[in-house]
PDB file of N, CA and C in Angstrom:
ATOM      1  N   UNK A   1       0.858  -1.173   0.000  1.00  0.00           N
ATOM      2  CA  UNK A   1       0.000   0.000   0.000  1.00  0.00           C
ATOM      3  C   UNK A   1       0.904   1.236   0.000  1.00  0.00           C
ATOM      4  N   UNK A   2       0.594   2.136  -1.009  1.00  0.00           N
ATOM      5  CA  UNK A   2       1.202   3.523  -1.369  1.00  0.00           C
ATOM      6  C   UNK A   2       0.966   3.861   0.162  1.00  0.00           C
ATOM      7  N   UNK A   3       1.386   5.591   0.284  1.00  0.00           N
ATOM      8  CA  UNK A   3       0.997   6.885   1.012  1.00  0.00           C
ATOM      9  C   UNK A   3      -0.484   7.394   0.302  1.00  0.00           C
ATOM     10  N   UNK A   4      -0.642   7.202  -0.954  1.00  0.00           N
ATOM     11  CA  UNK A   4      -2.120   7.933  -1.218  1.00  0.00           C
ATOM     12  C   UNK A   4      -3.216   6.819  -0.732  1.00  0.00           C
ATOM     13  N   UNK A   5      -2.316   5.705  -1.326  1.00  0.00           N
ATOM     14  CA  UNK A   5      -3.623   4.745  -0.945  1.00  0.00           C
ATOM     15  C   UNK A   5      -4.411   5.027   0.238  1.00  0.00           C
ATOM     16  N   UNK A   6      -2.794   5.122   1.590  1.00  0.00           N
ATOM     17  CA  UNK A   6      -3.258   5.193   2.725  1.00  0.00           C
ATOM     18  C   UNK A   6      -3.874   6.428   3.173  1.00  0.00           C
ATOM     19  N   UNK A   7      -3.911   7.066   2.552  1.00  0.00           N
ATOM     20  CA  UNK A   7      -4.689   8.651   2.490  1.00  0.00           C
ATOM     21  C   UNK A   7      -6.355   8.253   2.266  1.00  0.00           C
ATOM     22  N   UNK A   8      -6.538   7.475   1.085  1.00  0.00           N
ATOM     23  CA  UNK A   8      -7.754   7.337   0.288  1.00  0.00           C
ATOM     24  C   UNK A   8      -8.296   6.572   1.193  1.00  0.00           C
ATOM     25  N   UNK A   9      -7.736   5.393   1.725  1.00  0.00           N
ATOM     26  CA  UNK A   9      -8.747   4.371   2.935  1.00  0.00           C
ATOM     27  C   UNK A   9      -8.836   4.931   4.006  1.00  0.00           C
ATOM     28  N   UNK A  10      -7.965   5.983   4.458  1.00  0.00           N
ATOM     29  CA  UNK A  10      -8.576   6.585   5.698  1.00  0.00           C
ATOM     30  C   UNK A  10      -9.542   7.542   5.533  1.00  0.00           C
ATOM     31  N   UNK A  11      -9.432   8.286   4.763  1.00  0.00           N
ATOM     32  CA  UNK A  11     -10.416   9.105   4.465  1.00  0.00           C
ATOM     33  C   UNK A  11     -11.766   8.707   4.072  1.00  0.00           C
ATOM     34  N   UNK A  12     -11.383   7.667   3.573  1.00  0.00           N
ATOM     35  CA  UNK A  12     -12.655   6.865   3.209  1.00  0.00           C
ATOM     36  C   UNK A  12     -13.260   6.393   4.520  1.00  0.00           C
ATOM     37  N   UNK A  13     -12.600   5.814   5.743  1.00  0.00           N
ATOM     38  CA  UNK A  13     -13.164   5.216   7.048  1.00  0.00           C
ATOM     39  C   UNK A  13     -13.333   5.865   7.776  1.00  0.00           C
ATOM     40  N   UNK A  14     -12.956   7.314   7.548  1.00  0.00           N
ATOM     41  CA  UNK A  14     -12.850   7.923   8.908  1.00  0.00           C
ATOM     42  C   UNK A  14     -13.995   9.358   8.165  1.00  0.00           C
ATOM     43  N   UNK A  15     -14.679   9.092   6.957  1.00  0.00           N
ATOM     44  CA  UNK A  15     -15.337   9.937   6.745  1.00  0.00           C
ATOM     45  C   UNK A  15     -14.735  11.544   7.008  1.00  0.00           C
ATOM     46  N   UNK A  16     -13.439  11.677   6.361  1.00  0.00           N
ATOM     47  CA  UNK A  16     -13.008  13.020   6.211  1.00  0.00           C
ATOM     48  C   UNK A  16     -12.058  13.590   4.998  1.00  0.00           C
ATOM     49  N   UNK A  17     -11.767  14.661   4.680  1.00  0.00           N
ATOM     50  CA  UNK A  17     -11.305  14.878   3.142  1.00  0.00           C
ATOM     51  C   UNK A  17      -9.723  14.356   3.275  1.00  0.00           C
ATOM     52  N   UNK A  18      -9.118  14.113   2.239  1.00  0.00           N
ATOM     53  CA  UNK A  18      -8.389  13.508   1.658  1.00  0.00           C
ATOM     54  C   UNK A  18      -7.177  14.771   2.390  1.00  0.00           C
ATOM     55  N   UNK A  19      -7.125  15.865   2.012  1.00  0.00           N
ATOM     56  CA  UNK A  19      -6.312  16.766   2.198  1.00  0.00           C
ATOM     57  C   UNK A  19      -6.100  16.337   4.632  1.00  0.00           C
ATOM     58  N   UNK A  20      -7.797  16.236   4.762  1.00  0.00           N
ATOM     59  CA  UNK A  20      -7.688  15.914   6.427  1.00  0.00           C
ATOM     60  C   UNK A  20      -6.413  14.587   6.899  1.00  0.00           C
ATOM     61  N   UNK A  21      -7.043  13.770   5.973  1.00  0.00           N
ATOM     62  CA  UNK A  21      -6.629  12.117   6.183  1.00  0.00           C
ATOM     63  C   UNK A  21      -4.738  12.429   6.034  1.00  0.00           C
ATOM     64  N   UNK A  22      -4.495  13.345   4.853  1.00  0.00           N
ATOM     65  CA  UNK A  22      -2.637  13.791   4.710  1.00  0.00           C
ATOM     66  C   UNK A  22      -2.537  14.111   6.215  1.00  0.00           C
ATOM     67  N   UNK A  23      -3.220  15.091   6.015  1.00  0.00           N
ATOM     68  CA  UNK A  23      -2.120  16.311   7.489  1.00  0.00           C
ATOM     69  C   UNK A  23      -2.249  15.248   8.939  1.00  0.00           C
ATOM     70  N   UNK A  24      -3.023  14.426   8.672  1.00  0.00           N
ATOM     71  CA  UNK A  24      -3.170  13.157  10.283  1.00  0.00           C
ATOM     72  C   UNK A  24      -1.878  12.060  10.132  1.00  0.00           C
ATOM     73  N   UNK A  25      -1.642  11.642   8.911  1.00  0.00           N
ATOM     74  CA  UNK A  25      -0.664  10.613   8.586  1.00  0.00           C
ATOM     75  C   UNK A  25       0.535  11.666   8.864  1.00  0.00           C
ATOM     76  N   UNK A  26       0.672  12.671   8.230  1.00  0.00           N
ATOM     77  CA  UNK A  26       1.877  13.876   8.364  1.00  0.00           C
ATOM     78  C   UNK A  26       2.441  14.026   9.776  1.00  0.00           C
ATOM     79  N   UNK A  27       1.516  14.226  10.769  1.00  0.00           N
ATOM     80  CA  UNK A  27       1.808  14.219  12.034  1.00  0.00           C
ATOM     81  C   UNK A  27       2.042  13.020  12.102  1.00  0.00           C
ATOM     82  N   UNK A  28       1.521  12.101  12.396  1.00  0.00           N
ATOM     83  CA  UNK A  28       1.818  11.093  13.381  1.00  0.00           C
ATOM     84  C   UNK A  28       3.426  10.639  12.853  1.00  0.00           C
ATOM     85  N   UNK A  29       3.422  10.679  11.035  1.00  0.00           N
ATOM     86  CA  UNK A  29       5.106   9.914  10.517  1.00  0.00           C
ATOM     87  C   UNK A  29       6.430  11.261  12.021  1.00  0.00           C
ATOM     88  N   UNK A  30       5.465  12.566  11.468  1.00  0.00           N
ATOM     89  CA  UNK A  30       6.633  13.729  12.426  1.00  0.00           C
ATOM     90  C   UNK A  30       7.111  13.275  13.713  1.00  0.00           C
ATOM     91  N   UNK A  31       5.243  12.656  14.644  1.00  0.00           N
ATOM     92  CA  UNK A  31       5.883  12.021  16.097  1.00  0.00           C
ATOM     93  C   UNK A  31       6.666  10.909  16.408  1.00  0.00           C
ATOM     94  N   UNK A  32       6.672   9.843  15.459  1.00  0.00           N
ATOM     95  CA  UNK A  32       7.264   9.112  15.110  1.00  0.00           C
ATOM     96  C   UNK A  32       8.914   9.622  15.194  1.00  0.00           C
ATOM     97  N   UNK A  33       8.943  10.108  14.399  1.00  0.00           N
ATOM     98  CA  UNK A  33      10.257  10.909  14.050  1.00  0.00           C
ATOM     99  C   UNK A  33      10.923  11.678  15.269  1.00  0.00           C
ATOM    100  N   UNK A  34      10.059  12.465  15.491  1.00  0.00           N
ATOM    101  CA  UNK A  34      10.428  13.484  16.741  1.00  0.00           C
ATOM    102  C   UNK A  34      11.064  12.417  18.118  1.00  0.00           C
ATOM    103  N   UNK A  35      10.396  11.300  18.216  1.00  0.00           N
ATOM    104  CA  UNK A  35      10.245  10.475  19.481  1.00  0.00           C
ATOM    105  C   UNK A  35      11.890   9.833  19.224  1.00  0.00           C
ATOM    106  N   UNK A  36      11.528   9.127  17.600  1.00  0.00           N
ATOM    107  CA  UNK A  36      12.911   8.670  17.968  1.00  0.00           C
ATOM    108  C   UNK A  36      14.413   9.334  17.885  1.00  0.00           C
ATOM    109  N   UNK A  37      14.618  10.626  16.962  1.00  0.00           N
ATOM    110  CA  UNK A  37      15.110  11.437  17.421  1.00  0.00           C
ATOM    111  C   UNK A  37      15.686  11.888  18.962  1.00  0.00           C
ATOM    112  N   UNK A  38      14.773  11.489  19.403  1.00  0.00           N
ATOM    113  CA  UNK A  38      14.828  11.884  21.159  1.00  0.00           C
ATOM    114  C   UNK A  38      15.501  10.677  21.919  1.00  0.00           C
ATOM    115  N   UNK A  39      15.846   9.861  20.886  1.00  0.00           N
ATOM    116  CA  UNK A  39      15.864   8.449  21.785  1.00  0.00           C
ATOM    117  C   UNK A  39      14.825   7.779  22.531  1.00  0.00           C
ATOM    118  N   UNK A  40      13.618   8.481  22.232  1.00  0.00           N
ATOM    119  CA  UNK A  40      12.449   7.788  23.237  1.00  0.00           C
ATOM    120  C   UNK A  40      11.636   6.746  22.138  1.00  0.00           C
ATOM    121  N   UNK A  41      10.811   5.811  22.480  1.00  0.00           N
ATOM    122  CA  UNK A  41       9.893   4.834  22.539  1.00  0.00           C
ATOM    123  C   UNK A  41       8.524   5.789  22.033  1.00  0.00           C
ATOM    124  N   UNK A  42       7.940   5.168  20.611  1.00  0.00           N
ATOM    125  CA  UNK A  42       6.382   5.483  20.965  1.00  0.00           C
ATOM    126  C   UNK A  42       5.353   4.519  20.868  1.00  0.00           C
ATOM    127  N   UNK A  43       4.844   4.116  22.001  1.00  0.00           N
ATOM    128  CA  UNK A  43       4.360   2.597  21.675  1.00  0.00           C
ATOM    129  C   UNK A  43       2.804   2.924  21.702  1.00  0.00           C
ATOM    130  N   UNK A  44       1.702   2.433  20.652  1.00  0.00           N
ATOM    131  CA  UNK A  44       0.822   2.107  20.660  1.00  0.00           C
ATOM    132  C   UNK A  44       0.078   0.891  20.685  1.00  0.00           C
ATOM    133  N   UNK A  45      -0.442   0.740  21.847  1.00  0.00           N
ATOM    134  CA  UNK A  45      -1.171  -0.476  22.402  1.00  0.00           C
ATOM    135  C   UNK A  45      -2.222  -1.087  21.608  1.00  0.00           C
ATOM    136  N   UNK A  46      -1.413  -2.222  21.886  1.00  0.00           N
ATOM    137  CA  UNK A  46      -1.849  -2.995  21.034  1.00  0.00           C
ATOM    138  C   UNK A  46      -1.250  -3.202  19.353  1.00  0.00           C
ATOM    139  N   UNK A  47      -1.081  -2.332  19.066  1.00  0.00           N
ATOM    140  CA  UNK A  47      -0.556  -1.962  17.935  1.00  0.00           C
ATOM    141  C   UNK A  47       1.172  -2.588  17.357  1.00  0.00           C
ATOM    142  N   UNK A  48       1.703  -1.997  18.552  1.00  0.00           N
ATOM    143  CA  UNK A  48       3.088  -2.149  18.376  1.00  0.00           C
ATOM    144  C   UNK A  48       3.674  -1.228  18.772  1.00  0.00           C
ATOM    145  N   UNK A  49       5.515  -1.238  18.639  1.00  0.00           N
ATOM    146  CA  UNK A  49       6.050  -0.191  19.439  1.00  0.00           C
ATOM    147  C   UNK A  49       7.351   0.122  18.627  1.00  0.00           C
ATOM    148  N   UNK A  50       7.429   1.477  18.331  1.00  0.00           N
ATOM    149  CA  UNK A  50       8.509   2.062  17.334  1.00  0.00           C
ATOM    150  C   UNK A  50       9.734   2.399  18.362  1.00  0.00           C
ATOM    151  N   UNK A  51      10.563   1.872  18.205  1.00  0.00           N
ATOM    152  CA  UNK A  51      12.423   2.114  19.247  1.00  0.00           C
ATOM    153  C   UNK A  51      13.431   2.486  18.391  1.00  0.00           C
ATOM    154  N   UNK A  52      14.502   2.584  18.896  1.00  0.00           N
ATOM    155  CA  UNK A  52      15.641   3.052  18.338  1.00  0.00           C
ATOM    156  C   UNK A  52      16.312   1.683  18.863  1.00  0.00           C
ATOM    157  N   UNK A  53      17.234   1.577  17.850  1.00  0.00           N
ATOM    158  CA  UNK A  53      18.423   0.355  18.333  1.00  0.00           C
ATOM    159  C   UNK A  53      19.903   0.740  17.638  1.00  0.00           C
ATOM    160  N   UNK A  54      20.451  -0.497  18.287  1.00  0.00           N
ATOM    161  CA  UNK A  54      21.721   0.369  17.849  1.00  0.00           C
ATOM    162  C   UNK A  54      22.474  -1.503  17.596  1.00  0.00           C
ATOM    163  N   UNK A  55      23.122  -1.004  15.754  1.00  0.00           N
ATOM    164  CA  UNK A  55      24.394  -2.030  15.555  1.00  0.00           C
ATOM    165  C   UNK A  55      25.440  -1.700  15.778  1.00  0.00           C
ATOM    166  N   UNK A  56      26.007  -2.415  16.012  1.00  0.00           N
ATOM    167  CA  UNK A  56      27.797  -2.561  16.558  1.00  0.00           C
ATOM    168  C   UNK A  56      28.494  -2.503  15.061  1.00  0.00           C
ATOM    169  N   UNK A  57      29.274  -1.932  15.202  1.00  0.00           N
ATOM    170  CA  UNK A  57      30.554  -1.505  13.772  1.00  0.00           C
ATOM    171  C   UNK A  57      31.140  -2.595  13.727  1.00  0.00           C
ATOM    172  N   UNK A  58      31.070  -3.241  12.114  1.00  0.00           N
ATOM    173  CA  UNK A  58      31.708  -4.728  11.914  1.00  0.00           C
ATOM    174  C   UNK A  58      32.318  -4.232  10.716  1.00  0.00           C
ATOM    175  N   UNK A  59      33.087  -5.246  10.635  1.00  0.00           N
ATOM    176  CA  UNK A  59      33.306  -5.895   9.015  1.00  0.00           C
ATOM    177  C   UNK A  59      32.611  -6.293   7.961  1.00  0.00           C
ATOM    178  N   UNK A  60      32.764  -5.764   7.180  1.00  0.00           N
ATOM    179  CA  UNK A  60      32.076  -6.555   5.801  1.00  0.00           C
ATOM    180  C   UNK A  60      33.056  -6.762   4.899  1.00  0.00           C
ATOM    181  N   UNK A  61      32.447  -6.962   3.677  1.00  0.00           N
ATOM    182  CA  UNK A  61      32.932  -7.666   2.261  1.00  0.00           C
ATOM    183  C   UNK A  61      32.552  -7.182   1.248  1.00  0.00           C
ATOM    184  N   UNK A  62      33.314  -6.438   0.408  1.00  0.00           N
ATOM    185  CA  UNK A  62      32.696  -5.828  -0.793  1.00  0.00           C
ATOM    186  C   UNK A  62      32.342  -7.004  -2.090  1.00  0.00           C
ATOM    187  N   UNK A  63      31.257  -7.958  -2.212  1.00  0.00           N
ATOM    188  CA  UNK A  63      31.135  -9.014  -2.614  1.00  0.00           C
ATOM    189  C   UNK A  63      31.582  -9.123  -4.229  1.00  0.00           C
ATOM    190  N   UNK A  64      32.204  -7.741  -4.935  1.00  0.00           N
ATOM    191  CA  UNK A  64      33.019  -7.715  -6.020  1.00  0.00           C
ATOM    192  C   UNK A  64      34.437  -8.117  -5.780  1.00  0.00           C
ATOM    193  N   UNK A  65      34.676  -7.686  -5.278  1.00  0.00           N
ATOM    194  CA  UNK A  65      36.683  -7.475  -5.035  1.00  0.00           C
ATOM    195  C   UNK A  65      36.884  -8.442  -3.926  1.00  0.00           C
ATOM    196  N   UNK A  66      35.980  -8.667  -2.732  1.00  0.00           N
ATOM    197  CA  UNK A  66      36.078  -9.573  -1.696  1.00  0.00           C
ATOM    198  C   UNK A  66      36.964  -9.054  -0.458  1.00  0.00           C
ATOM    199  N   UNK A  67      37.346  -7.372  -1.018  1.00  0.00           N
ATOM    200  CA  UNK A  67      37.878  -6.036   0.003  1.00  0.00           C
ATOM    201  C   UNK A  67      37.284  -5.858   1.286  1.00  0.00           C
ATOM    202  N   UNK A  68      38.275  -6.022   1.931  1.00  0.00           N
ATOM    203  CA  UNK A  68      37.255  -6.091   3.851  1.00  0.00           C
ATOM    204  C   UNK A  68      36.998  -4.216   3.833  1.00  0.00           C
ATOM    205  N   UNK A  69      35.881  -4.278   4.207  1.00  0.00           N
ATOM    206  CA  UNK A  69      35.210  -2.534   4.740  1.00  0.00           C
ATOM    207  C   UNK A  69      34.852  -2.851   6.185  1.00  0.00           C
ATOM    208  N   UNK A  70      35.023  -1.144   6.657  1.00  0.00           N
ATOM    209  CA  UNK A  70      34.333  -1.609   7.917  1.00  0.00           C
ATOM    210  C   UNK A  70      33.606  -0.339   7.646  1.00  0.00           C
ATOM    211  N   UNK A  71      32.130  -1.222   8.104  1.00  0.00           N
ATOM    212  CA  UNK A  71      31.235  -0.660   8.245  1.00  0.00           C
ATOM    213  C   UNK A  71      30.822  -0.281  10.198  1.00  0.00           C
ATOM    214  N   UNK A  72      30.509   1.255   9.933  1.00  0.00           N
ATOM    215  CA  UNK A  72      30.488   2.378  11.566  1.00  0.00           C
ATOM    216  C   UNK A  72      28.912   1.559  12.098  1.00  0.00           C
ATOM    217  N   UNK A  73      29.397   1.849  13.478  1.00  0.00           N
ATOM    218  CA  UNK A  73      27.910   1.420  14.346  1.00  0.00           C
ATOM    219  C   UNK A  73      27.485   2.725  14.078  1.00  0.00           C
ATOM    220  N   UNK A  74      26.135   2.172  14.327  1.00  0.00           N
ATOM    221  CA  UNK A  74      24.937   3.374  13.607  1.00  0.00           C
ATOM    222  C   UNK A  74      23.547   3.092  14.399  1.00  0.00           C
ATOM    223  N   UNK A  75      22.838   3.835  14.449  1.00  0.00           N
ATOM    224  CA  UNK A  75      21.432   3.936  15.284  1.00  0.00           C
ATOM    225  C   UNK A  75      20.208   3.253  13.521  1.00  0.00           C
ATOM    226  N   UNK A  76      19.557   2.462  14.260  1.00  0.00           N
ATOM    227  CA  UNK A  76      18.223   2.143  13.128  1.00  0.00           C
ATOM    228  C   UNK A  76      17.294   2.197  14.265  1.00  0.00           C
ATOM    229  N   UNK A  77      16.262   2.393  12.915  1.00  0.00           N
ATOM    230  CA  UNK A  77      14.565   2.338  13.633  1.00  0.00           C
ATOM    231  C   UNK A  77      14.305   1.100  13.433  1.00  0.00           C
ATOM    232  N   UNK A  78      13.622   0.639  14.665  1.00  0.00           N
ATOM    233  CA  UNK A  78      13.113  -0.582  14.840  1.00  0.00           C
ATOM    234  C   UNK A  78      11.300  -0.456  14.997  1.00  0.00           C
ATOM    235  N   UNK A  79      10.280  -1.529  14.588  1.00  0.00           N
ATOM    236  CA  UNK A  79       8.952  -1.641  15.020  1.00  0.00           C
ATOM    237  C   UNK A  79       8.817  -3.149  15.522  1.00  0.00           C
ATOM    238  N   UNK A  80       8.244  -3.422  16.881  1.00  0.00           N
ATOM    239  CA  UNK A  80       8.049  -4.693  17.363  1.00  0.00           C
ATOM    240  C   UNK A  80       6.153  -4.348  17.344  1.00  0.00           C
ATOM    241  N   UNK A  81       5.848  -5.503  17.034  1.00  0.00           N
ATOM    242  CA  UNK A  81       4.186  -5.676  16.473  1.00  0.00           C
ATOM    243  C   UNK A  81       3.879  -5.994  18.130  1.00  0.00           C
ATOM    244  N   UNK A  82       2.429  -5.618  18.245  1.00  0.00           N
ATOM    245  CA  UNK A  82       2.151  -5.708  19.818  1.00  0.00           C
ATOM    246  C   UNK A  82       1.345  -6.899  19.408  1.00  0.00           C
ATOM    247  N   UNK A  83       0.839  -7.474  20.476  1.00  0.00           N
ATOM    248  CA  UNK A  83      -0.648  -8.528  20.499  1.00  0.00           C
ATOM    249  C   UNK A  83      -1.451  -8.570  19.413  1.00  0.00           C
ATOM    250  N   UNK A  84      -2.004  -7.765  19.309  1.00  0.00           N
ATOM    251  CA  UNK A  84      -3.436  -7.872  18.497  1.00  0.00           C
ATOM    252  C   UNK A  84      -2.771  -7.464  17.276  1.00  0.00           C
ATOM    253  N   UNK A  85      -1.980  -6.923  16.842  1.00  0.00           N
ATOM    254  CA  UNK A  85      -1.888  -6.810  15.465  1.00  0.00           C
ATOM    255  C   UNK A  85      -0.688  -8.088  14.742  1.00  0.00           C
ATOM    256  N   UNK A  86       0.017  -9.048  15.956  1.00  0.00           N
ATOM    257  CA  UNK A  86       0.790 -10.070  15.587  1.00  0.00           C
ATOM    258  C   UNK A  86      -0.502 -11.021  15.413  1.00  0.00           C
ATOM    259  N   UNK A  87      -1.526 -10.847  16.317  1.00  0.00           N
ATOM    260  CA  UNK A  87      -3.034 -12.010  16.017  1.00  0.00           C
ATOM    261  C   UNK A  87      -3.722 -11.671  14.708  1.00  0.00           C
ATOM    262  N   UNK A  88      -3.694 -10.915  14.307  1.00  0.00           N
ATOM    263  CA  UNK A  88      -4.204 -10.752  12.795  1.00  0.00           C
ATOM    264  C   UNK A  88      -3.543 -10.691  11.915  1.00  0.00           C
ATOM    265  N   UNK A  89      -2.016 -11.059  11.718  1.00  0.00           N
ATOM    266  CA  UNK A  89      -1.455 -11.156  10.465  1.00  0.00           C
ATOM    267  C   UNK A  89      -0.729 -12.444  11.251  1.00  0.00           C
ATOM    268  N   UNK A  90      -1.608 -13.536  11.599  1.00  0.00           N
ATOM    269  CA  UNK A  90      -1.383 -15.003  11.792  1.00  0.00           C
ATOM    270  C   UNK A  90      -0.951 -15.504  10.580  1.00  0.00           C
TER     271      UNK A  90
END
């Protein structure tokens, strides 16, 4: 599913204009953002929970040349699925 799609089915469920359904997805991607930025957690129940994690700086392999790189530890976004939404995509 696109970003418009997800524009068009909310707007469609939530009975509000298309331009409404953007600026709601707009925020929430920002708090998202803002939270993990902050290093903080935003967990919605039931739902699941958006974190920050962190890999450790390794080695790799440039799988042309077979040249060792090292690749820097770095911060990623992580999402762990809560209850009810790991029970419906059984």
């Amino acid at each position: 599913m696109t970003k418009a799609q997800l524009i068009t089915n909310i707007a469609k469920e939530a009975r509000v204009s298309k331009s409404m359904a953007e600026s709601v997805i707009n925020s929430f991607t920002a708090a998202v953002k803002n939270a993990l930025k902050k290093d903080d957690k935003l967990t919605l129940s039931g739902f699941g929970t958006f974190s920050l994690g962190r890999r450790k700086a390794r080695i790799g392999r440039n799988p042309k040349t077979g040249e060792e790189l090292k690749i820097p530890a770095r911060k990623v976004a992580r999402f762990k699925a809560g209850k009810l939404l790991r029970n419906v995509v059984k």
